[in-house]
PDB file of N, CA and C in Angstrom:
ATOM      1  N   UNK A   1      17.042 100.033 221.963  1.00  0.00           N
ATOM      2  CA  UNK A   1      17.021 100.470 223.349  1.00  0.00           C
ATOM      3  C   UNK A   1      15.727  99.986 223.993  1.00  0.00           C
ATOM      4  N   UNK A   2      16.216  99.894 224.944  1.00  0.00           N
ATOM      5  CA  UNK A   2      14.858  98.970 226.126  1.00  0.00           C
ATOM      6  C   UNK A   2      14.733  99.824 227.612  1.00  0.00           C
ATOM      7  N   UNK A   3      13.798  99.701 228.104  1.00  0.00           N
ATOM      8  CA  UNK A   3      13.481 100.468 229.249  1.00  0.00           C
ATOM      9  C   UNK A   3      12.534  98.924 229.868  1.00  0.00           C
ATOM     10  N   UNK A   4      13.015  98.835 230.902  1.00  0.00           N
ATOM     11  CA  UNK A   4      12.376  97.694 231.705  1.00  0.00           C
ATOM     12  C   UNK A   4      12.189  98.567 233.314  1.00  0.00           C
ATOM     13  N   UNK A   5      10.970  98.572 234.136  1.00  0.00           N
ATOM     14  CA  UNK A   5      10.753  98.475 235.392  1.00  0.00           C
ATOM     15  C   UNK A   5      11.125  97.061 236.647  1.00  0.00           C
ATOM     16  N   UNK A   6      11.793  97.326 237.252  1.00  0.00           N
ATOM     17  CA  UNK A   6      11.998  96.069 237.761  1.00  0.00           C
ATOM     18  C   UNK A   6      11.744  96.107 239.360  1.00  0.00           C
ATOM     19  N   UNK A   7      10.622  95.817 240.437  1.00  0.00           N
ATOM     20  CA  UNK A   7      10.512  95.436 241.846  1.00  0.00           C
ATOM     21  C   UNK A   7      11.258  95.088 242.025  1.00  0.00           C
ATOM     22  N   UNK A   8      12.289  95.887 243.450  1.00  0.00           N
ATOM     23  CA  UNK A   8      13.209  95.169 244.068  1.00  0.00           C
ATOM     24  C   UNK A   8      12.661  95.321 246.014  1.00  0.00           C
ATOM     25  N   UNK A   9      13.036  94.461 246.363  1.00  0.00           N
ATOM     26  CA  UNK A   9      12.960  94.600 247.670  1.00  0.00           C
ATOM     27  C   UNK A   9      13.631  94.826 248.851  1.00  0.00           C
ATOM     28  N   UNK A  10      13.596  95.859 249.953  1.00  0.00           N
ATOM     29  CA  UNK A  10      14.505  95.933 250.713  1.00  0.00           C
ATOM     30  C   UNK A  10      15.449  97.318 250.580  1.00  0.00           C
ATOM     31  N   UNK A  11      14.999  98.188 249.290  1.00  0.00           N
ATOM     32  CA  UNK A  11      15.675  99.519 249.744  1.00  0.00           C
ATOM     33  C   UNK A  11      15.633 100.595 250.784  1.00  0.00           C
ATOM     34  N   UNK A  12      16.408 100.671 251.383  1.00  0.00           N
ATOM     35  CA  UNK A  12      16.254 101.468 252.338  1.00  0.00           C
ATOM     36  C   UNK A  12      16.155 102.750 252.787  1.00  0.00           C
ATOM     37  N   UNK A  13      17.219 103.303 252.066  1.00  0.00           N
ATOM     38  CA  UNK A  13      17.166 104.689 251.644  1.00  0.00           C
ATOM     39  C   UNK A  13      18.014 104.952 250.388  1.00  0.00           C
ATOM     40  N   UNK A  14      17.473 106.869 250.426  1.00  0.00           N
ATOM     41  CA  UNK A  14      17.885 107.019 249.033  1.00  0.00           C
ATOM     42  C   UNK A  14      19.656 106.660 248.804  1.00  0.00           C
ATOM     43  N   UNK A  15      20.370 106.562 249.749  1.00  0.00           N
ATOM     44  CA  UNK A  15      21.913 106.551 249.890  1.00  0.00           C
ATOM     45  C   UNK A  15      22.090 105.226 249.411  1.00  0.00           C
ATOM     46  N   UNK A  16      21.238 104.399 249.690  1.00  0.00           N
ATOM     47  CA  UNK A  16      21.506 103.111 248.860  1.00  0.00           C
ATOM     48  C   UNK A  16      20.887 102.462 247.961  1.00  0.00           C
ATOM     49  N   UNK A  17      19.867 103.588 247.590  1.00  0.00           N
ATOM     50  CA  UNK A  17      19.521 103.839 246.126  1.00  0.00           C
ATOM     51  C   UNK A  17      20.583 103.675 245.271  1.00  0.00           C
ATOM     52  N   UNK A  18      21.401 105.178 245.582  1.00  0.00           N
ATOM     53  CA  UNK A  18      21.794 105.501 244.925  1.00  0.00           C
ATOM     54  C   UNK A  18      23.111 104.604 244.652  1.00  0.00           C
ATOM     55  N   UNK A  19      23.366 104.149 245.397  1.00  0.00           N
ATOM     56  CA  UNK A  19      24.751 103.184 245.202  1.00  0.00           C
ATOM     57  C   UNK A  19      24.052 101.984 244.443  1.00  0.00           C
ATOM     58  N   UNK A  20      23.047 101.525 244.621  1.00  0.00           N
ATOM     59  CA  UNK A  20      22.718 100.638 243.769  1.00  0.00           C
ATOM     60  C   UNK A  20      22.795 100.513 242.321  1.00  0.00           C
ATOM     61  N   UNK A  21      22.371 102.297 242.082  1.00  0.00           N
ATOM     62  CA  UNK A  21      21.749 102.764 240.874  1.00  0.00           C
ATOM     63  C   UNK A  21      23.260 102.871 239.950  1.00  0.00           C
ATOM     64  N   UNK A  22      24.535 103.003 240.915  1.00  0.00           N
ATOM     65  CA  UNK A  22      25.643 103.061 240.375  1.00  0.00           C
ATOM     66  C   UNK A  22      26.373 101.730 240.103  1.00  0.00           C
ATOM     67  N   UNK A  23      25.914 100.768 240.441  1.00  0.00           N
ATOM     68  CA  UNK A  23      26.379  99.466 240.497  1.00  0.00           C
ATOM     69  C   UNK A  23      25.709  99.250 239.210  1.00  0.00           C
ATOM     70  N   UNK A  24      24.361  99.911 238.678  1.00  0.00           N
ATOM     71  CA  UNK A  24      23.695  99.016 237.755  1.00  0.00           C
ATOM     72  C   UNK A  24      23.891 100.114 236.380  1.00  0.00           C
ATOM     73  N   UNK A  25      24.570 101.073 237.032  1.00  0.00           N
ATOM     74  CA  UNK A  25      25.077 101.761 235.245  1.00  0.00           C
ATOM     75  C   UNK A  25      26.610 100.905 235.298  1.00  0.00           C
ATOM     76  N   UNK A  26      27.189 100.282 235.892  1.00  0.00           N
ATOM     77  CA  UNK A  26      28.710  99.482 235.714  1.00  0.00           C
ATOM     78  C   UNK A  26      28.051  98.730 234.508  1.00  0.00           C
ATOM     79  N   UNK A  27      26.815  97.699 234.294  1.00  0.00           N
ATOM     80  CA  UNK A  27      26.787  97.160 233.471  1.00  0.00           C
ATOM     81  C   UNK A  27      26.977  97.560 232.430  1.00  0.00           C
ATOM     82  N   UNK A  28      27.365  96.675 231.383  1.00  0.00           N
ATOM     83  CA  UNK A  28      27.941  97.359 229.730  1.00  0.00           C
ATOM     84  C   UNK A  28      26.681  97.433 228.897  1.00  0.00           C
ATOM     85  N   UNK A  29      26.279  98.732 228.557  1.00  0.00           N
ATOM     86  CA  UNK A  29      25.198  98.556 227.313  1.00  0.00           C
ATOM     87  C   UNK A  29      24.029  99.289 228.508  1.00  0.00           C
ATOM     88  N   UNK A  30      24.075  99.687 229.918  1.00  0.00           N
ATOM     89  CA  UNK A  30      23.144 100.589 230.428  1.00  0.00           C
ATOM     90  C   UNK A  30      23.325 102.085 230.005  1.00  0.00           C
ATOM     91  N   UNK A  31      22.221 102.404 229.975  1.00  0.00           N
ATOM     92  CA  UNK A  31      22.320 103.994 229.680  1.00  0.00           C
ATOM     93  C   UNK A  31      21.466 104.883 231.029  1.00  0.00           C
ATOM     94  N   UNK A  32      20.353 104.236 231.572  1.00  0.00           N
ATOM     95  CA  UNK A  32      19.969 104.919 232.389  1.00  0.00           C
ATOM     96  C   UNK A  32      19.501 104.344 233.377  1.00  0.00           C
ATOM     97  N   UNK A  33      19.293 104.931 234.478  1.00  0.00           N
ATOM     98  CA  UNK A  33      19.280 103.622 235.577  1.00  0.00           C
ATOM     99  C   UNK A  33      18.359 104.623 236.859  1.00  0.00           C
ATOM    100  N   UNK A  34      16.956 104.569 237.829  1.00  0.00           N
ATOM    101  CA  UNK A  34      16.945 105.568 238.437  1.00  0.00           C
ATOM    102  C   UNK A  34      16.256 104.087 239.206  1.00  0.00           C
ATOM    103  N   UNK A  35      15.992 104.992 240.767  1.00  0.00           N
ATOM    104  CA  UNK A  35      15.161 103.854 241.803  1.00  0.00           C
ATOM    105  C   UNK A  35      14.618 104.842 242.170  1.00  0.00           C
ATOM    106  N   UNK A  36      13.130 104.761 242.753  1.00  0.00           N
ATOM    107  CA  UNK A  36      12.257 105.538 243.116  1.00  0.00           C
ATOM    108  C   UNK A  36      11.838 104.660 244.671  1.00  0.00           C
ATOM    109  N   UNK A  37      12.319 104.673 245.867  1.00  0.00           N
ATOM    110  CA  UNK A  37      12.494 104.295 247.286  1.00  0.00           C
ATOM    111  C   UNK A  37      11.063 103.930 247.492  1.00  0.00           C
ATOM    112  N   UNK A  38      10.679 104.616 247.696  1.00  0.00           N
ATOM    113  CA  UNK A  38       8.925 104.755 247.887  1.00  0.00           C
ATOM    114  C   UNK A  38       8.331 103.816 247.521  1.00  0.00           C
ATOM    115  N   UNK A  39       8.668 103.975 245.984  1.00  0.00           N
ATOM    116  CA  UNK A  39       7.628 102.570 245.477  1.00  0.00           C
ATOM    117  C   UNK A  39       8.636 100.967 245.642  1.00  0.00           C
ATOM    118  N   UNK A  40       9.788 101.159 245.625  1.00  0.00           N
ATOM    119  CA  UNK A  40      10.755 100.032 245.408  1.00  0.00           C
ATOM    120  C   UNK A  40      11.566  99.615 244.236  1.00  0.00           C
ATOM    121  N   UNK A  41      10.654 100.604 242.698  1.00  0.00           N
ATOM    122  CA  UNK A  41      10.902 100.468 241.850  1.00  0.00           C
ATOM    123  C   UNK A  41      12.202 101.309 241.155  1.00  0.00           C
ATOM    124  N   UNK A  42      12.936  99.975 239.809  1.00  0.00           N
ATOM    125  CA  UNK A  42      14.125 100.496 239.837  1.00  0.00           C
ATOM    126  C   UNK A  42      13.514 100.584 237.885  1.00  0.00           C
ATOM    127  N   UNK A  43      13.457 102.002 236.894  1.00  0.00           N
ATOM    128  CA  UNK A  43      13.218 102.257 235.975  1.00  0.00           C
ATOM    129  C   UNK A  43      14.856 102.058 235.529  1.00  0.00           C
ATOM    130  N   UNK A  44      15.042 101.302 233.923  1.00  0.00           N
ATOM    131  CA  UNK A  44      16.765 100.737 233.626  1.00  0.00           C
ATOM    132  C   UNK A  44      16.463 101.345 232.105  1.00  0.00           C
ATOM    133  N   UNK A  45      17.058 101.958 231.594  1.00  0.00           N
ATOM    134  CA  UNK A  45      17.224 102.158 229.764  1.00  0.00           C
ATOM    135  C   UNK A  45      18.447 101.409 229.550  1.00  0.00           C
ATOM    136  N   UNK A  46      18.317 100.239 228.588  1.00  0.00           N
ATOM    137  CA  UNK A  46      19.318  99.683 228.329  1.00  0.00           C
ATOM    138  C   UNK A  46      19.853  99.195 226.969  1.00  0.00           C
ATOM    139  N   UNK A  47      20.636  99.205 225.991  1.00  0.00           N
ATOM    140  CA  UNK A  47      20.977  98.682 224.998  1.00  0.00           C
ATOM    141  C   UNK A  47      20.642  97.173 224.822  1.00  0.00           C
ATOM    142  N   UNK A  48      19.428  96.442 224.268  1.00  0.00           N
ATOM    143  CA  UNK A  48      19.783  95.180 224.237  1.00  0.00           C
ATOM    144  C   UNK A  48      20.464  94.347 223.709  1.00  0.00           C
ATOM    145  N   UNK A  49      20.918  94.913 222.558  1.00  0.00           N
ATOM    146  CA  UNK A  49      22.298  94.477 222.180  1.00  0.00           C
ATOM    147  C   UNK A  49      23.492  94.206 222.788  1.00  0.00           C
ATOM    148  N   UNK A  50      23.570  94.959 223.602  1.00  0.00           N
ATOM    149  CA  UNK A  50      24.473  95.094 224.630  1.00  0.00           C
ATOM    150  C   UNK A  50      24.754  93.797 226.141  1.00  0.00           C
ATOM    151  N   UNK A  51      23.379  94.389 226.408  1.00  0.00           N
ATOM    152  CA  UNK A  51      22.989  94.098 228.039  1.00  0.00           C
ATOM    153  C   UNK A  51      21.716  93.290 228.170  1.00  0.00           C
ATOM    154  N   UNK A  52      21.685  92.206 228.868  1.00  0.00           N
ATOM    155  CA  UNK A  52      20.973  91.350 228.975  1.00  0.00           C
ATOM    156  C   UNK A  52      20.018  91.905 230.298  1.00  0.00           C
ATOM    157  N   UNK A  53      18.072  91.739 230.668  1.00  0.00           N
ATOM    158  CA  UNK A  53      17.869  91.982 231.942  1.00  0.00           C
ATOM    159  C   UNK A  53      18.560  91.099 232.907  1.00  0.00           C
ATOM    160  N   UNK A  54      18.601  90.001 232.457  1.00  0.00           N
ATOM    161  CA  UNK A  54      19.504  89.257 233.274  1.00  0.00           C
ATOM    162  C   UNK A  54      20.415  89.959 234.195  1.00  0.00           C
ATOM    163  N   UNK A  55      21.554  90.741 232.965  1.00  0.00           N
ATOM    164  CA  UNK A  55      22.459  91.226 233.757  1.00  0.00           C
ATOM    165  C   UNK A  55      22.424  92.388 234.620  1.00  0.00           C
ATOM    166  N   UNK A  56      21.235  93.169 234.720  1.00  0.00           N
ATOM    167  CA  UNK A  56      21.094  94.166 235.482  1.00  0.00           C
ATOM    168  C   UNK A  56      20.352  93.479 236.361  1.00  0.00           C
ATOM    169  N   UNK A  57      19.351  92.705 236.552  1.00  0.00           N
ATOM    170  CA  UNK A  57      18.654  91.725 237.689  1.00  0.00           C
ATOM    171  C   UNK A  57      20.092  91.384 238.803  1.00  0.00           C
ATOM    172  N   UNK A  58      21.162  90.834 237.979  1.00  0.00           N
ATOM    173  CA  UNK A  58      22.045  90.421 238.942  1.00  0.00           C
ATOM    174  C   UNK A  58      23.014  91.733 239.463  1.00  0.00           C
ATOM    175  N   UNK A  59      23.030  92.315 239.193  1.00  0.00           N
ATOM    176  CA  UNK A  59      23.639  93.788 239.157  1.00  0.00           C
ATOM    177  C   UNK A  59      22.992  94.089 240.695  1.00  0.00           C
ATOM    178  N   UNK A  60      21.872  94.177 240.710  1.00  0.00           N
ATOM    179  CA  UNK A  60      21.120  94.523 241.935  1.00  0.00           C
ATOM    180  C   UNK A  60      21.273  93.016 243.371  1.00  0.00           C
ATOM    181  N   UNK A  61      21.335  92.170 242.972  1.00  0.00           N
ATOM    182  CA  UNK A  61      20.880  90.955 243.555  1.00  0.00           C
ATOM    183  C   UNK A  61      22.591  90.775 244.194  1.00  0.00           C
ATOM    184  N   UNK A  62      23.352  91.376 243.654  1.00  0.00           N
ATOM    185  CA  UNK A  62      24.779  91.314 244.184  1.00  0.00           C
ATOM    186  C   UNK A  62      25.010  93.186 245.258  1.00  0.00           C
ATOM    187  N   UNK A  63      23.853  93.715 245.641  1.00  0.00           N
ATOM    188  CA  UNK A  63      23.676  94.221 246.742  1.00  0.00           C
ATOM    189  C   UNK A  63      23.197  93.793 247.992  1.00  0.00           C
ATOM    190  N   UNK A  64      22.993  92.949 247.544  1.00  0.00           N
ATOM    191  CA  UNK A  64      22.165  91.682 248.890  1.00  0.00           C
ATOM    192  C   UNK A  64      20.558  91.905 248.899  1.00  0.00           C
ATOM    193  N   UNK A  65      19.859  92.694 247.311  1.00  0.00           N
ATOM    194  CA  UNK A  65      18.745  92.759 247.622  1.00  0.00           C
ATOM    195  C   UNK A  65      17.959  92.140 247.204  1.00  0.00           C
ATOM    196  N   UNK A  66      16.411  91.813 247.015  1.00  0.00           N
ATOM    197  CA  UNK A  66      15.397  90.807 246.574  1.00  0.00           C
ATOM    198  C   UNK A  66      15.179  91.180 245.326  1.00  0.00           C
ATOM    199  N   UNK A  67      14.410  90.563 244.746  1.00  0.00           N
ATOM    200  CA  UNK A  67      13.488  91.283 243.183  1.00  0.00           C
ATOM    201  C   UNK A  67      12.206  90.722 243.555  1.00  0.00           C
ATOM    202  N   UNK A  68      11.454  91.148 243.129  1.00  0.00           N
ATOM    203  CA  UNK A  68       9.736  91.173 243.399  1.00  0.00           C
ATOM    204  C   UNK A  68       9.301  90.372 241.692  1.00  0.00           C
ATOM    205  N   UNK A  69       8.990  88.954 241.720  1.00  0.00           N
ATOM    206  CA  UNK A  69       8.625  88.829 240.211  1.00  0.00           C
ATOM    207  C   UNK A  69       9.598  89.004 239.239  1.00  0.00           C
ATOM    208  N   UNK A  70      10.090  89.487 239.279  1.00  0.00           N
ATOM    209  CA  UNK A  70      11.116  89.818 237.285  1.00  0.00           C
ATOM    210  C   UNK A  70      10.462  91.238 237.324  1.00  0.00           C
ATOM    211  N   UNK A  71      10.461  91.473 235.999  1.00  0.00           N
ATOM    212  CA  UNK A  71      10.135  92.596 235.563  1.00  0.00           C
ATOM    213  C   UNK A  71       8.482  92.495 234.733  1.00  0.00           C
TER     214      UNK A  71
END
């Protein structure tokens, strides 16, 4: 299990936080997924066996939003 922080840019509010945050537990092999608005930051627990950051990077990036750096 992996826990990665990842900068994203462009959240707006918590309502599309939270839809985000549900788009990025769809991936296979996430276990936990939270966004904190304020800072921009999206905290991911993920199986790496499973789930690539890759695939949660694009998870988000198919909301129409930025990433800040990688993780």
């Amino acid at each position: 299990m992996k826990t990665k922080t990842i900068r994203i840019k462009g959240i707006k509010d918590q309502k599309e936080a939270q839809q985000v945050v549900s788009g990025v537990k769809e991936v296979w092999g996430v276990r936990e997924a939270e966004i904190d608005v304020a800072t921009g930051e999206a905290t991911v627990s993920f199986d790496d066996q499973a789930a690539s950051l890759h695939d949660i990077e694009q998870a988000i990036l198919d909301y129409g939003l930025e990433l800040e750096g990688g993780s």
